[in-house]
C-alpha atoms as a PDB file:
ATOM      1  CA  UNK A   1       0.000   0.000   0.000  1.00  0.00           C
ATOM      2  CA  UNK A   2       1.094   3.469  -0.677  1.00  0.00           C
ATOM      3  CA  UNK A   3       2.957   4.811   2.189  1.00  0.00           C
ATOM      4  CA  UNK A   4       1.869   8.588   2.429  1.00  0.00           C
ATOM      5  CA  UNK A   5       4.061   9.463   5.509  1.00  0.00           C
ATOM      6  CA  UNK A   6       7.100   8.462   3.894  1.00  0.00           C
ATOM      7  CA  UNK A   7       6.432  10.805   0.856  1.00  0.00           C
ATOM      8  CA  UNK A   8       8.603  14.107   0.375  1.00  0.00           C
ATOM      9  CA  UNK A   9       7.584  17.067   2.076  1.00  0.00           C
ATOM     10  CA  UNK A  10       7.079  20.095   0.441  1.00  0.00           C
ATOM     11  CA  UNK A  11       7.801  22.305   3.493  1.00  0.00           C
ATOM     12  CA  UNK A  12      11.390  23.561   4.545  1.00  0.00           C
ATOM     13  CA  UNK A  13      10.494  23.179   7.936  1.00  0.00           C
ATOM     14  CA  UNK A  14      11.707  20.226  10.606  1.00  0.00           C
ATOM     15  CA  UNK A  15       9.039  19.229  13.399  1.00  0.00           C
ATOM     16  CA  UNK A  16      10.665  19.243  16.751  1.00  0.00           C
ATOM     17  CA  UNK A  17       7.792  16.927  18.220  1.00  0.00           C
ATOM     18  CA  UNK A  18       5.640  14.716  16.911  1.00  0.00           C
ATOM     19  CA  UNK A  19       3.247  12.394  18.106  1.00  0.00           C
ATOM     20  CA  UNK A  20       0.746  11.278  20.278  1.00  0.00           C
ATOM     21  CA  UNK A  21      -1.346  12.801  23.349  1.00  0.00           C
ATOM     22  CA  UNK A  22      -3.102  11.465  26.711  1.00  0.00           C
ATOM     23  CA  UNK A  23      -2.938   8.125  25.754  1.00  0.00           C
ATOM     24  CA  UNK A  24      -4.937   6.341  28.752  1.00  0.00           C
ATOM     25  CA  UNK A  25      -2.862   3.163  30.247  1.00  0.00           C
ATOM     26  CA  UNK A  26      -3.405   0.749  33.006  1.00  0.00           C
ATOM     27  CA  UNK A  27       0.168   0.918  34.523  1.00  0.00           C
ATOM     28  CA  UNK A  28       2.230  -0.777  37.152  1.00  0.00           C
ATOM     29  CA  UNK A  29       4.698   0.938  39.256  1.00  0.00           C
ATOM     30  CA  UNK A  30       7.074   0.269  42.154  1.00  0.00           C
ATOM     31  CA  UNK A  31       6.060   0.818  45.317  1.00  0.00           C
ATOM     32  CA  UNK A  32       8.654   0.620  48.556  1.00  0.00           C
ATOM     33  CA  UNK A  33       6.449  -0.985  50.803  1.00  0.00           C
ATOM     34  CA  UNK A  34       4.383  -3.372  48.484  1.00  0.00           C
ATOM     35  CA  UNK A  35       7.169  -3.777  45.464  1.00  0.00           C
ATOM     36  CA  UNK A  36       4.198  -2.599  42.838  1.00  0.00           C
ATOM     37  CA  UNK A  37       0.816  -0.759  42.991  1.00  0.00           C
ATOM     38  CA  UNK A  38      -1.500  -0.659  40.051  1.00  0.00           C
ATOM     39  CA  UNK A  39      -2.811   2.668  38.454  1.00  0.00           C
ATOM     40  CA  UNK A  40      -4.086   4.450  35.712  1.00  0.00           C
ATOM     41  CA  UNK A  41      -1.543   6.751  33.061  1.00  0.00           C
ATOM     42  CA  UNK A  42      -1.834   9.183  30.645  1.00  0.00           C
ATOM     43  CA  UNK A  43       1.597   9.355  28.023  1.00  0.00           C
ATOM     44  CA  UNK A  44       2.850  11.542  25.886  1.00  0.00           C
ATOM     45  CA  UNK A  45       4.819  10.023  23.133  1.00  0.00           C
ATOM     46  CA  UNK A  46       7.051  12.515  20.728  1.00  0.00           C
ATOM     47  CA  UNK A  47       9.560  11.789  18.160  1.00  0.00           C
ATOM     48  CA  UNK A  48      11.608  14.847  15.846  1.00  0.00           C
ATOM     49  CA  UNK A  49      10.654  14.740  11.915  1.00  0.00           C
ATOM     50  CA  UNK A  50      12.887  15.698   9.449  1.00  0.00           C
ATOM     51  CA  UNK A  51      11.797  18.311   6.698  1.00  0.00           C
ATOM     52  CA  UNK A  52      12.023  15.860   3.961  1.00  0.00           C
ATOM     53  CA  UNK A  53       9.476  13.939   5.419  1.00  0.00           C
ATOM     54  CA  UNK A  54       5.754  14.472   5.016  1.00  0.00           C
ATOM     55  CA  UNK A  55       4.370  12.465   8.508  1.00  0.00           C
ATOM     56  CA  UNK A  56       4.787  10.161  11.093  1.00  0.00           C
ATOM     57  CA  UNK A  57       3.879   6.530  11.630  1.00  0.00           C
ATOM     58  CA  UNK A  58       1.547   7.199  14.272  1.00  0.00           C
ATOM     59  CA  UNK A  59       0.752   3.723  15.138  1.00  0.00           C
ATOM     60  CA  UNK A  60       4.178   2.452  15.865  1.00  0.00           C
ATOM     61  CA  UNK A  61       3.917   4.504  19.152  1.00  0.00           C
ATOM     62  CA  UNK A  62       1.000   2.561  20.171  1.00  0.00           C
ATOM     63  CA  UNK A  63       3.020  -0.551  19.009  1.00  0.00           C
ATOM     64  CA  UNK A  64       6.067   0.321  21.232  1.00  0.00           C
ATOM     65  CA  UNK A  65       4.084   1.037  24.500  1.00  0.00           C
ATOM     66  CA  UNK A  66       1.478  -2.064  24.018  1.00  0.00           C
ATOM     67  CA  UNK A  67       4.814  -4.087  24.146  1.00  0.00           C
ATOM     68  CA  UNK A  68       6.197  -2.233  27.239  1.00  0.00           C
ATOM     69  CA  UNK A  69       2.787  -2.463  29.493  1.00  0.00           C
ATOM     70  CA  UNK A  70       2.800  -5.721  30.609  1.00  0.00           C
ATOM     71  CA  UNK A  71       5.404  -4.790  33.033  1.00  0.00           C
ATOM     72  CA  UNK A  72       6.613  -2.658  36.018  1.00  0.00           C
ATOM     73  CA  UNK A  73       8.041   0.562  34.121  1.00  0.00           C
ATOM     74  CA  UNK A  74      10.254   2.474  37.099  1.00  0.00           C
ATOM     75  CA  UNK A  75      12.896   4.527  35.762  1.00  0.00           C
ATOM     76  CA  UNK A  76      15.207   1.325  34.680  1.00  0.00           C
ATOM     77  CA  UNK A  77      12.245   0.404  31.974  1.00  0.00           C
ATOM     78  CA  UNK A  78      12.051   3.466  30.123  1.00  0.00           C
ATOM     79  CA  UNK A  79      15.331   3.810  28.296  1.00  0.00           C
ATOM     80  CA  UNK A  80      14.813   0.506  26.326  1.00  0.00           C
ATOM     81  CA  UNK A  81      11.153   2.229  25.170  1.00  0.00           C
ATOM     82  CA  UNK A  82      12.981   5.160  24.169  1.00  0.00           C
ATOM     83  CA  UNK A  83      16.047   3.530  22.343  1.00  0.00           C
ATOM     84  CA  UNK A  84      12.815   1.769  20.331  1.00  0.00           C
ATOM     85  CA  UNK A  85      11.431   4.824  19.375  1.00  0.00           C
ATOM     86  CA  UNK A  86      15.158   5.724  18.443  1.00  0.00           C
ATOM     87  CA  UNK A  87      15.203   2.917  16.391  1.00  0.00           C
ATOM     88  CA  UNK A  88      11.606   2.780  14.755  1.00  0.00           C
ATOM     89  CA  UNK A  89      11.611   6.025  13.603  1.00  0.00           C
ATOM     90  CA  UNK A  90      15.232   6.569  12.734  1.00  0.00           C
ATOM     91  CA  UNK A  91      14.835  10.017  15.006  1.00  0.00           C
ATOM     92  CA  UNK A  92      17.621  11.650  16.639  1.00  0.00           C
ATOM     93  CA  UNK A  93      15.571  12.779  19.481  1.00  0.00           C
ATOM     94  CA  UNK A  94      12.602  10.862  21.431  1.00  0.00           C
ATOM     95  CA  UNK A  95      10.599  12.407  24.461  1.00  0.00           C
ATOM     96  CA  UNK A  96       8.065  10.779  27.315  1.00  0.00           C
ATOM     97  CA  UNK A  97       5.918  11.799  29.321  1.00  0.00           C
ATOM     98  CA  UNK A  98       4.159   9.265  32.039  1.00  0.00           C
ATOM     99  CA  UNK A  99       1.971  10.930  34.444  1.00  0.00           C
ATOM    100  CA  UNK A 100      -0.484   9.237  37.251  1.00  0.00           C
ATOM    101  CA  UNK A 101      -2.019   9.059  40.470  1.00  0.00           C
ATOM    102  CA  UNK A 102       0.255   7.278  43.212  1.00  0.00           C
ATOM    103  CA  UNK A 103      -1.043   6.155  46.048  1.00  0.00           C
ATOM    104  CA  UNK A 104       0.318   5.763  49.781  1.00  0.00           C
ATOM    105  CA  UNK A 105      -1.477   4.637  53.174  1.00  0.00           C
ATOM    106  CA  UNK A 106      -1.496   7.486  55.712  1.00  0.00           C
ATOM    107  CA  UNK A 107      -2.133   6.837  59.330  1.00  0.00           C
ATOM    108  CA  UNK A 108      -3.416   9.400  61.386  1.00  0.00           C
ATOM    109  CA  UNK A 109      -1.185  10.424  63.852  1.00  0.00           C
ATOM    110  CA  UNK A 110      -3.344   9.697  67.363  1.00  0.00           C
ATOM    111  CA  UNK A 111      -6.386   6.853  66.425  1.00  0.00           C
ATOM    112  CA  UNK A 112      -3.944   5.195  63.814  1.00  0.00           C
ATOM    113  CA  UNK A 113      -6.827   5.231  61.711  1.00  0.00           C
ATOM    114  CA  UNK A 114      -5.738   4.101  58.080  1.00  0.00           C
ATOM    115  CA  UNK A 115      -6.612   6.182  54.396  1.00  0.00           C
ATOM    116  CA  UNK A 116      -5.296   6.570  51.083  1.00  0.00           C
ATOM    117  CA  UNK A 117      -3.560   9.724  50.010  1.00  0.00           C
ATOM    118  CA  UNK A 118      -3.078  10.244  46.398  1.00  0.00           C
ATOM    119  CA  UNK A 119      -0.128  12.444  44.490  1.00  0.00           C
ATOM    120  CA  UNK A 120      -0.223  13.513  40.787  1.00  0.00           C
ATOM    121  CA  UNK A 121       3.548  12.284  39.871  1.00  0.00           C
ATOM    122  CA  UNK A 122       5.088  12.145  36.352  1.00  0.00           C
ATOM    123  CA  UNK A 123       8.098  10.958  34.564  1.00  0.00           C
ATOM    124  CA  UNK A 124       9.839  13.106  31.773  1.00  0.00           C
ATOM    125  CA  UNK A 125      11.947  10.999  29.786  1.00  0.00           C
ATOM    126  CA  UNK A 126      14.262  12.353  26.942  1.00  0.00           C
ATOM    127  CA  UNK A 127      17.199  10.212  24.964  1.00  0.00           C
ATOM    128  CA  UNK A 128      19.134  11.217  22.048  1.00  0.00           C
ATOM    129  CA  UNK A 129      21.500   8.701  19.901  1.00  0.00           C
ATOM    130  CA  UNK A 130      23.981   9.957  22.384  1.00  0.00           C
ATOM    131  CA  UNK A 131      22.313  10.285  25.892  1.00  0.00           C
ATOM    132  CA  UNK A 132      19.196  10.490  27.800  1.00  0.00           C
ATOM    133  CA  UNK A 133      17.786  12.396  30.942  1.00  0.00           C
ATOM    134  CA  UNK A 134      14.949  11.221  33.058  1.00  0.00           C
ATOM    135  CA  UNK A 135      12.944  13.629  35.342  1.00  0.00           C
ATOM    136  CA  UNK A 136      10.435  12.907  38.097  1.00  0.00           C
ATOM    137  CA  UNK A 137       7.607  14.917  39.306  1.00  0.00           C
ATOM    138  CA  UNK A 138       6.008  14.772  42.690  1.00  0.00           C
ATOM    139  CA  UNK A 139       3.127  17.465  43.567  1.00  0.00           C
ATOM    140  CA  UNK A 140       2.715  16.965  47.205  1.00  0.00           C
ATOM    141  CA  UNK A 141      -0.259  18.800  49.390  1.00  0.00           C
ATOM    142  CA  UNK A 142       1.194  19.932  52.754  1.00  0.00           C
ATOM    143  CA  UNK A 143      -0.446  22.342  55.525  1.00  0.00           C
ATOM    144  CA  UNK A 144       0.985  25.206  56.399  1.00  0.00           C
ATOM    145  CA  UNK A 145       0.611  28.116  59.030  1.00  0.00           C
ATOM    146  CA  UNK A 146       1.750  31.983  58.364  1.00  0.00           C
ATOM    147  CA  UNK A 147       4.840  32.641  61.036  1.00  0.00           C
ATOM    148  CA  UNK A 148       3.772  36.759  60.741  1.00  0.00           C
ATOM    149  CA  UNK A 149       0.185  35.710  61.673  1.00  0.00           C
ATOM    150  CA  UNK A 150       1.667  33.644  64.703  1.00  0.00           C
ATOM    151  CA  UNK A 151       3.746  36.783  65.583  1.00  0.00           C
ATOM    152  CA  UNK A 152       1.391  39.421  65.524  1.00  0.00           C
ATOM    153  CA  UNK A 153      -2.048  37.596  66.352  1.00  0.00           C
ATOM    154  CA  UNK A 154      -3.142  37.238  70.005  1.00  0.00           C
ATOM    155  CA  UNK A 155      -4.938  34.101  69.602  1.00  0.00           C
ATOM    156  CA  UNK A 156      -3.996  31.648  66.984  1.00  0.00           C
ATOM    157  CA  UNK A 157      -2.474  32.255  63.391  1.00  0.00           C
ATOM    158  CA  UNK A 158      -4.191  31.721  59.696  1.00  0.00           C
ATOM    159  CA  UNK A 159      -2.944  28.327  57.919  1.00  0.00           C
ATOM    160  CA  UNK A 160      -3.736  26.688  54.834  1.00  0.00           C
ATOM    161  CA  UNK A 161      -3.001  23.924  52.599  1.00  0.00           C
ATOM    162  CA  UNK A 162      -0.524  24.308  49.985  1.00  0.00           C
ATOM    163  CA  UNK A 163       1.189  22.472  47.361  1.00  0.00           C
ATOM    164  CA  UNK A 164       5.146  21.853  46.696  1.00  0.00           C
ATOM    165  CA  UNK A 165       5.681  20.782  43.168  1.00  0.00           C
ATOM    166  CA  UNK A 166       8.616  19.371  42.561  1.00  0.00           C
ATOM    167  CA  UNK A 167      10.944  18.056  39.591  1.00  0.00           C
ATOM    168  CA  UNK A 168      14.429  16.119  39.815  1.00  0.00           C
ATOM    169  CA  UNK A 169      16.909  15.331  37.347  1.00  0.00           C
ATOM    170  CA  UNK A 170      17.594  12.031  38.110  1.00  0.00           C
ATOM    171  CA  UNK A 171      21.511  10.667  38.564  1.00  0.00           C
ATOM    172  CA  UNK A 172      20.150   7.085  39.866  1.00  0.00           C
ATOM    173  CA  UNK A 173      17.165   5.482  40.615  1.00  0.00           C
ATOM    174  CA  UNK A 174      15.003   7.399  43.667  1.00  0.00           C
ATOM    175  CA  UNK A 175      11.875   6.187  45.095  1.00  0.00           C
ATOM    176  CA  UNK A 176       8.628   8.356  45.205  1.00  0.00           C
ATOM    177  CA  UNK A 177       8.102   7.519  48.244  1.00  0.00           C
ATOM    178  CA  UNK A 178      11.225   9.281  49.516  1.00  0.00           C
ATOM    179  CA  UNK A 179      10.427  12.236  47.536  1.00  0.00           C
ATOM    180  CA  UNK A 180       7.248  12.816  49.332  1.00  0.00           C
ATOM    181  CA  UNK A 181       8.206  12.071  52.926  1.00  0.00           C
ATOM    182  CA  UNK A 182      11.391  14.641  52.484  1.00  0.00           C
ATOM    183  CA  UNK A 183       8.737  17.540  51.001  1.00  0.00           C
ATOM    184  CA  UNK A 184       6.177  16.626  53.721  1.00  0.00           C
ATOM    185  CA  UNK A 185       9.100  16.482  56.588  1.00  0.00           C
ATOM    186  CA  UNK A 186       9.671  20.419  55.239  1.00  0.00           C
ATOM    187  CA  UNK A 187       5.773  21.216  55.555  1.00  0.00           C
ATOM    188  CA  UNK A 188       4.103  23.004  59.325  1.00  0.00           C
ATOM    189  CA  UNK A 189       2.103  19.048  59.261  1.00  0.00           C
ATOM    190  CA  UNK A 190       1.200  16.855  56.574  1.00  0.00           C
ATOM    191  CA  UNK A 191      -1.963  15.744  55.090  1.00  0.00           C
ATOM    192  CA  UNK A 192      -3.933  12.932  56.424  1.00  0.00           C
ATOM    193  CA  UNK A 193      -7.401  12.006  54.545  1.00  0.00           C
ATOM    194  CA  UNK A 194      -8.852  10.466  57.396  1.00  0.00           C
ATOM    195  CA  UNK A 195      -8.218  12.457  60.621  1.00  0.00           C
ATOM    196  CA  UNK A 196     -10.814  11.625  64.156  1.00  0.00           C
ATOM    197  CA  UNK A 197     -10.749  14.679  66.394  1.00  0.00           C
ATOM    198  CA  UNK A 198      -8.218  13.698  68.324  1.00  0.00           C
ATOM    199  CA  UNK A 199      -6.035  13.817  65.336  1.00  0.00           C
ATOM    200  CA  UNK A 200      -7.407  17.064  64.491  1.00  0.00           C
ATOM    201  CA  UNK A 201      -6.041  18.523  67.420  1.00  0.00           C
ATOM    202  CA  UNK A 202      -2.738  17.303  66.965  1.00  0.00           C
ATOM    203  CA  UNK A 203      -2.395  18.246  63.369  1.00  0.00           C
ATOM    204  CA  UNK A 204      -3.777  21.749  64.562  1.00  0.00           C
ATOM    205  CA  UNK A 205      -1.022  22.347  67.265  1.00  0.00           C
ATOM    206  CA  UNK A 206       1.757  20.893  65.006  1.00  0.00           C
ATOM    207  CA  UNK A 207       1.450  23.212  62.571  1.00  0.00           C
ATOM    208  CA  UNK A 208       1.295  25.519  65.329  1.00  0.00           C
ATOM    209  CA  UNK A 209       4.294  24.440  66.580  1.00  0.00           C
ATOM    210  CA  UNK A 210       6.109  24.482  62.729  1.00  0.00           C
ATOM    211  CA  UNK A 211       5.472  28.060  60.846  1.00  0.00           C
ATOM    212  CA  UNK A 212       6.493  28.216  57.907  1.00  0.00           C
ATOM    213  CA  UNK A 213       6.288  30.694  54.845  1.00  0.00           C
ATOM    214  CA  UNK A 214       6.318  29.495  51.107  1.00  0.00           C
ATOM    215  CA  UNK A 215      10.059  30.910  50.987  1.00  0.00           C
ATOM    216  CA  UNK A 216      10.623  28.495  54.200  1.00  0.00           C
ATOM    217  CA  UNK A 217       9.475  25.307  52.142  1.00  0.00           C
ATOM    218  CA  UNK A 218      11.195  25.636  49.113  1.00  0.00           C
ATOM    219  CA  UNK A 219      14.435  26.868  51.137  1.00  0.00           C
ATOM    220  CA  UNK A 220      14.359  23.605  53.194  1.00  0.00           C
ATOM    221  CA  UNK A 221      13.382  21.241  50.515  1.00  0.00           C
ATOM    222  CA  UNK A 222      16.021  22.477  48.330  1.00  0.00           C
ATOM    223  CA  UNK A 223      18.930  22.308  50.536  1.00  0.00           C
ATOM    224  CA  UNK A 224      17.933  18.785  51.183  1.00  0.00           C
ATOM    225  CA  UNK A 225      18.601  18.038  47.836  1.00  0.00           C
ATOM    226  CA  UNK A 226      21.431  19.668  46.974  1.00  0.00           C
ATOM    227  CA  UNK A 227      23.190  17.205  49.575  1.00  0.00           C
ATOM    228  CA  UNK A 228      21.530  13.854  47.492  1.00  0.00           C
ATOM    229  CA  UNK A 229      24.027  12.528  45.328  1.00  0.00           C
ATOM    230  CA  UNK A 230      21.140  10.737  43.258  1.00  0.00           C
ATOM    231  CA  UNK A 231      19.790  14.313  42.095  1.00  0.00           C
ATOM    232  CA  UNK A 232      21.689  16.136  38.824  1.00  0.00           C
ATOM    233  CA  UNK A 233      19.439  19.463  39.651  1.00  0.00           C
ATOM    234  CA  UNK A 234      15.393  20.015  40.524  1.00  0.00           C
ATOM    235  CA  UNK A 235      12.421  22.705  40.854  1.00  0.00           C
ATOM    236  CA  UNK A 236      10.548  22.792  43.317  1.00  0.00           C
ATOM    237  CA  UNK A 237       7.651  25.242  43.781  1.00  0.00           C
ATOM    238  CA  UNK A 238       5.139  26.053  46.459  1.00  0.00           C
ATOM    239  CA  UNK A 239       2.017  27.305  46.279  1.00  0.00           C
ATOM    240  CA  UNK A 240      -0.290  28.128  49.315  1.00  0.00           C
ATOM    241  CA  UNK A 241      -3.978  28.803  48.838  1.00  0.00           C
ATOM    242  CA  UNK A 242      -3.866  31.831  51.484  1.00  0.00           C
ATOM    243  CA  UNK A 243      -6.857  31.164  53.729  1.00  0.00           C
ATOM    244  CA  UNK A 244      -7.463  35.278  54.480  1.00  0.00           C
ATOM    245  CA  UNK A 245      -6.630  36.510  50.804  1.00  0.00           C
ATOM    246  CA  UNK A 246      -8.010  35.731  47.778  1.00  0.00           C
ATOM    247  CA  UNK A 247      -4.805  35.030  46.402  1.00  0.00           C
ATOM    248  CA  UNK A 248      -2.122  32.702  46.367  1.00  0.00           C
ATOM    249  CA  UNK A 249       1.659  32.939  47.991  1.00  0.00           C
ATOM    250  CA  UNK A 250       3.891  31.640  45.984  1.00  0.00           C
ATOM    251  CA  UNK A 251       8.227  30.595  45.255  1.00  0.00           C
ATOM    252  CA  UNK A 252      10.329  28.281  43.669  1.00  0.00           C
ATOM    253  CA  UNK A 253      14.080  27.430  43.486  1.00  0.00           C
ATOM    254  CA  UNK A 254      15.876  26.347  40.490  1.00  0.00           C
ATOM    255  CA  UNK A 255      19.345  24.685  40.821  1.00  0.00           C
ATOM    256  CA  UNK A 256      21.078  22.624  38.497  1.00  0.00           C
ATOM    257  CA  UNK A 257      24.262  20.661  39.217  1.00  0.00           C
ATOM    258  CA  UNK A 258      27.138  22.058  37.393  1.00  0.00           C
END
């Protein structure tokens, strides 16, 4: 049959990605405590396309991850998928995205009481013909409480949930899990799903206890990973939804080994 992709292109022009969108998976990924949880993904799948050529074969992405499924994909599985889209489309530059909900057991902190707290995470994977980078994302809701209302207020302060995004460069293999227990060690308390009151109470004077402005999260997440050797450089954002403004408070640091 005639093979209208591979035809010349009439256009001077190279694509720098091309592709497919929010392709809907059923995935398995590693989980520290349980080796593997099950979940649901949505993947990006882009390849470069030379000038001379008129399209892509979109179906040989669908091909590629079909055949890649069936298994855990952690950071370790995703350079073989990449070297195939290398390889099947003769590219010189291939690009993934794999974002989904991952899910971890919270107990409250008094009754024990056990829930499920879910985090939007993502993997940005990138290879060439002569390297690749991989990049997680972790966006991780935290509660926090405003130091200057502490300081000034007679009774109580404001606080408010926020949420740290953040994005490493990855040297070796992390776990998620650690990436959300260092943000939420940074945070005035964590977020618990299920909370009885006698959680509430101790969630309320924690964060009581542990201030902290948007500047203070990103400032102590950050310097925690500038010390991990597994990290080549990393964003990380925070965003509170300011309980007494209708606005949000907001910073990020950028840092990139050198």
């Amino acid at each position: 049959m005639k093979d209208v992709q591979n035809q010349k292109s009439k256009s001077q022009l190279d694509v720098d990605r091309v592709g497919i969108k929010h392709l809907l998976i059923p995935l398995i990924v590693l989980d520290k405590e349980n080796k593997t949880q099950n979940t649901l993904a949505r993947v990006n799948m882009y390849v470069d396309l030379p000038k001379q050529y008129k399209g892509t074969h979109m179906s040989r992405f669908l091909e590629i991850i079909y055949n890649s499924i069936t298994r855990a994909i952690s950071v370790r599985d995703l350079g073989p998928i990449l070297e195939d889209m290398i390889k099947k489309f003769k590219a010189k530059i291939a690009h993934m995205d794999i974002e989904f909900p991952f899910f971890l057991e919270k107990i409250a902190p008094v009754t024990k009481k056990r829930s499920m707290l879910d985090y939007n995470c993502k993997f940005v994977c990138i290879k060439t013909r002569t390297g690749h980078q991989t990049l997680l994302s972790v966006e991780v809701p935290i509660t926090t409480l405003c130091p200057c209302s502490k300081e000034i207020s007679r009774f109580g302060a404001h606080n408010q949930r926020g949420n740290v995004k953040l994005q490493v460069i990855l040297k070796k293999f992390i776990w998620i899990e650690d990436l959300i227990k260092l943000v939420e060690k940074q945070a005035s308390c964590e977020i618990y799903p299920l909370l009885k009151r006698e959680d509430e109470a101790y969630v309320t004077e924690r964060a009581y206890k542990n201030p902290r402005f948007v500047e203070d999260i990103v400032r102590r997440v950050a310097s925690k990973l500038k010390k991990d050797n597994r990290v080549g450089g990393f964003s990380v954002e925070c965003e509170n939804f300011e309980s007494i403004h209708n606005h949000s408070a907001y910073a990020c640091i950028n840092w990139r080994m050198k």
